[in-house]
N, C-alpha and C. Protein backbone atom coordinates (compact mmCIF):
# COMPACT_ATOMS: atom_id res chain seq x y z
N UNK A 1 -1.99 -9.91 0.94
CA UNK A 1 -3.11 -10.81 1.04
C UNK A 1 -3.95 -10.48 2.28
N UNK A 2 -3.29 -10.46 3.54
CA UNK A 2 -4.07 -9.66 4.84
C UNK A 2 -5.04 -8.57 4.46
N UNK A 3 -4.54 -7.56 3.99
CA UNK A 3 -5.25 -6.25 3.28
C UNK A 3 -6.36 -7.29 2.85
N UNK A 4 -6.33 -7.67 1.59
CA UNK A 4 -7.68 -7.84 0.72
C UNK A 4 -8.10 -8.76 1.21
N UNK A 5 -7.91 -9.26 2.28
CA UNK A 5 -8.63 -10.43 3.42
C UNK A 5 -9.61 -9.42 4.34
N UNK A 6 -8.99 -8.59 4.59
CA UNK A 6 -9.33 -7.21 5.62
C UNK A 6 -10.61 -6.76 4.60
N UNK A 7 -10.38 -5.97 3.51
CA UNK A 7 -11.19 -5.19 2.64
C UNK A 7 -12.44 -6.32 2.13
N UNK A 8 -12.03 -7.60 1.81
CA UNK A 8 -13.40 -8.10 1.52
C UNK A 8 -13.80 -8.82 3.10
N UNK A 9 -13.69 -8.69 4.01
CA UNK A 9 -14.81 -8.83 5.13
C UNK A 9 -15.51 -7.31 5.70
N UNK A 10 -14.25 -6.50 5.69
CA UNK A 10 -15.18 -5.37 6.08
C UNK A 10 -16.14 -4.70 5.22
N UNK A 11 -16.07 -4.86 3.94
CA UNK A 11 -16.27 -4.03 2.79
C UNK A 11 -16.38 -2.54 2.98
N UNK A 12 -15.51 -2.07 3.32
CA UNK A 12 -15.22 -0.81 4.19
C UNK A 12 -13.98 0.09 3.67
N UNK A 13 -13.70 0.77 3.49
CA UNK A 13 -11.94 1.61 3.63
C UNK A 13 -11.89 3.22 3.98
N UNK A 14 -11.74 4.30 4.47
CA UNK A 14 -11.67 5.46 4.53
C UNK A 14 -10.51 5.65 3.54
N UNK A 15 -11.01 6.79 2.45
CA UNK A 15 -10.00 7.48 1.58
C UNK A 15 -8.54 8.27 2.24
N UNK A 16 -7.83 8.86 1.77
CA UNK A 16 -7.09 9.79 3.20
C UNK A 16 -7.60 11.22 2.34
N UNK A 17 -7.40 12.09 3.04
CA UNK A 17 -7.77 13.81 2.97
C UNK A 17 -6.62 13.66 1.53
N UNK A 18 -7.00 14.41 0.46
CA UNK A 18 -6.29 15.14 -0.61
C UNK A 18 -6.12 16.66 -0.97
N UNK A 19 -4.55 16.56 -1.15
CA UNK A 19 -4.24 17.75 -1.55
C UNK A 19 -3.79 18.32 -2.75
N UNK A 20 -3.87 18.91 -3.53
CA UNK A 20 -3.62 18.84 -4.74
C UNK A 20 -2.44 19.21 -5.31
N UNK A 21 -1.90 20.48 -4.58
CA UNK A 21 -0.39 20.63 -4.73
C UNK A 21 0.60 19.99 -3.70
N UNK A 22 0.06 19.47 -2.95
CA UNK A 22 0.47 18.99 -1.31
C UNK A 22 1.29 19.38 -0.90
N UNK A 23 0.58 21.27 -0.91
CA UNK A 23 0.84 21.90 0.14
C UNK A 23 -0.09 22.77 1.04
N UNK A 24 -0.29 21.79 2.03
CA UNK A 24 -1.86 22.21 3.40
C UNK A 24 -1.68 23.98 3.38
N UNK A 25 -0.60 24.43 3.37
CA UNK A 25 -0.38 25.88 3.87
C UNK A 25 -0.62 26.83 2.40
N UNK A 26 -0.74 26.25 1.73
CA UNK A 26 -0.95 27.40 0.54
C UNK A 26 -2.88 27.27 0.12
N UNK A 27 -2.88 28.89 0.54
CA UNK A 27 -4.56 28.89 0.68
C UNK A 27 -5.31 28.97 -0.69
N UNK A 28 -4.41 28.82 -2.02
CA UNK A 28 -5.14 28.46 -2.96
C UNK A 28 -4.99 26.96 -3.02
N UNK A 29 -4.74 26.26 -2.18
CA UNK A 29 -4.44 24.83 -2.85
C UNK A 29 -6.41 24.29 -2.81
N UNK A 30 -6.08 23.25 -3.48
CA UNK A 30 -7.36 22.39 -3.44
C UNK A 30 -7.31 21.36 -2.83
N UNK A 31 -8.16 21.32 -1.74
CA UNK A 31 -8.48 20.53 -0.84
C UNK A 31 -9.74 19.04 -0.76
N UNK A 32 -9.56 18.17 -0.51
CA UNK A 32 -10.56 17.47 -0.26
C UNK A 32 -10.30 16.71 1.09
N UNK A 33 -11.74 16.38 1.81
CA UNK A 33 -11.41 15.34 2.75
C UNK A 33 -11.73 14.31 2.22
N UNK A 34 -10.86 13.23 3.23
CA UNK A 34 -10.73 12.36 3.29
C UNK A 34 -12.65 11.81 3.54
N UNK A 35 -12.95 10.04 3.32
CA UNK A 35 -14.51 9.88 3.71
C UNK A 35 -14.53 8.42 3.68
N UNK A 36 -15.20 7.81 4.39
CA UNK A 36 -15.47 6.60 4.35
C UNK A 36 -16.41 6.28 3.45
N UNK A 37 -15.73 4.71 2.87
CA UNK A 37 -16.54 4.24 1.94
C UNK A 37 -17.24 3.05 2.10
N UNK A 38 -18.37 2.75 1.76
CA UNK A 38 -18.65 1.22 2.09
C UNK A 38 -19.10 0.64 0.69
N UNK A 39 -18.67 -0.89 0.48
CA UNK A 39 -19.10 -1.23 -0.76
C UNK A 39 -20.08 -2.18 -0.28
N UNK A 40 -20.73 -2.50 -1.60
CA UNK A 40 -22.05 -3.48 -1.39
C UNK A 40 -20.83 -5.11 -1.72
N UNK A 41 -20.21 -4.80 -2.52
CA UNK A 41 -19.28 -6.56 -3.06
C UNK A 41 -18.02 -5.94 -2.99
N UNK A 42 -16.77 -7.03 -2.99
CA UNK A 42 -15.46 -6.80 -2.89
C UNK A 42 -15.27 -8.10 -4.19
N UNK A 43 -14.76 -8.04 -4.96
CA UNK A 43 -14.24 -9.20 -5.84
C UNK A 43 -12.52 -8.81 -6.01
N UNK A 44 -12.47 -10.27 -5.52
CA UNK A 44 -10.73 -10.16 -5.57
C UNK A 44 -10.10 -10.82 -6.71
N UNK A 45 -9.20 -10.15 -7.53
CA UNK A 45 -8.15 -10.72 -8.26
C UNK A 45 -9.02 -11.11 -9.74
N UNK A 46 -10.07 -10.85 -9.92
CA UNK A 46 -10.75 -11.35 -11.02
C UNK A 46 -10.35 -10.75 -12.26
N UNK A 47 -10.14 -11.16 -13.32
CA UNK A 47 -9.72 -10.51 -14.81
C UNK A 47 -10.97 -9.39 -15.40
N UNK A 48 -10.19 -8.81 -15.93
CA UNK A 48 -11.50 -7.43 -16.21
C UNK A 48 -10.04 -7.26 -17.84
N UNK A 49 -11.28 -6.53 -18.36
CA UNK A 49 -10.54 -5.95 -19.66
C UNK A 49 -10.81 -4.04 -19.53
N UNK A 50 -9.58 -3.65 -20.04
CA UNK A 50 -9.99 -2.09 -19.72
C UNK A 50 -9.19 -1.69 -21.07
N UNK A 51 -10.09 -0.93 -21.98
CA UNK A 51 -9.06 -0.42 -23.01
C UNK A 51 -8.23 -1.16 -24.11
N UNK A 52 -9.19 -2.55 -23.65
CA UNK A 52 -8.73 -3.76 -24.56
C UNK A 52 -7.23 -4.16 -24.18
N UNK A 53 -7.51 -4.38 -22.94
CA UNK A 53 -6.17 -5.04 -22.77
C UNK A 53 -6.54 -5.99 -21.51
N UNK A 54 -6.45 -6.93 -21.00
CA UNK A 54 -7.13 -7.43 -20.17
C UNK A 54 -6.00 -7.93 -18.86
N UNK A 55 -6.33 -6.73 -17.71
CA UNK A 55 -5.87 -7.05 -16.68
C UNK A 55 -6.22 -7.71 -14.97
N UNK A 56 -5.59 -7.66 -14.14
CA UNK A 56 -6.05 -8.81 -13.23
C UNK A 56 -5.97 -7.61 -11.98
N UNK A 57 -6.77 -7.05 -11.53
CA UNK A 57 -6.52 -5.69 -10.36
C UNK A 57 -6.86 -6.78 -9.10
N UNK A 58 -6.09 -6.14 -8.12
CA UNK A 58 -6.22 -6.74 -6.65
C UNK A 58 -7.62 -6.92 -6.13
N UNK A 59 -8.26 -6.02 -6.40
CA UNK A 59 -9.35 -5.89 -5.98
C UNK A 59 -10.55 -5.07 -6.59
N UNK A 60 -11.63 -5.25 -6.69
CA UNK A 60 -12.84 -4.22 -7.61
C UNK A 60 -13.82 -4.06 -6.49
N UNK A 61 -14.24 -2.71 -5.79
CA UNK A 61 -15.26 -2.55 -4.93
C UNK A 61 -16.45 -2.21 -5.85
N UNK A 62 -17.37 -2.26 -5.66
CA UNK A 62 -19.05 -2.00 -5.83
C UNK A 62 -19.36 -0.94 -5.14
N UNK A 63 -19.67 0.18 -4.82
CA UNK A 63 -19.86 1.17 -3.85
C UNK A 63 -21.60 1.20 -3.90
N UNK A 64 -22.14 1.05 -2.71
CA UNK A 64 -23.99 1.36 -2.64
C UNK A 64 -23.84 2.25 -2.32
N UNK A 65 -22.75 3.83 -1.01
CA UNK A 65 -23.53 4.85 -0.71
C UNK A 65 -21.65 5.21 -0.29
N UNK A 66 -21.55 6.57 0.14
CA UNK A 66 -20.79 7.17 0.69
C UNK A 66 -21.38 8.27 1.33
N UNK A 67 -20.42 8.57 2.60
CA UNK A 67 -20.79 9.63 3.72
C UNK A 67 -19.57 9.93 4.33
């Protein structure tokens, strides 16, 4: 509950860096960084249907921009 107390005032979260085989040392792996995100709304706990099944997710961000 702290968390999504946290996430809907900041409307904020940084992703972490991804690796795809997660292994940093192998120079074919695929890499991404990590990036901060900011959303425009945070809605908590609200029912959504996905795939016709209708579930209740912790949280749904809105995203206006990333950098």
């Amino acid at each position: 509950m702290l968390a999504k107390s946290i996430l809907q005032k900041t409307k904020s979260l940084t992703s972490p860096d991804y690796y795809f085989d997660y292994d940093p040392n192998n120079e074919y792996s695929f890499y991404k960084k990590g990036q901060d995100l900011i959303f425009e709304e945070i809605i908590l706990e609200e029912q959504i249907e996905v795939a016709g099944e209708k579930i209740i997710p912790d949280a749904i961000g809105i995203i206006i921009k990333e950098f």
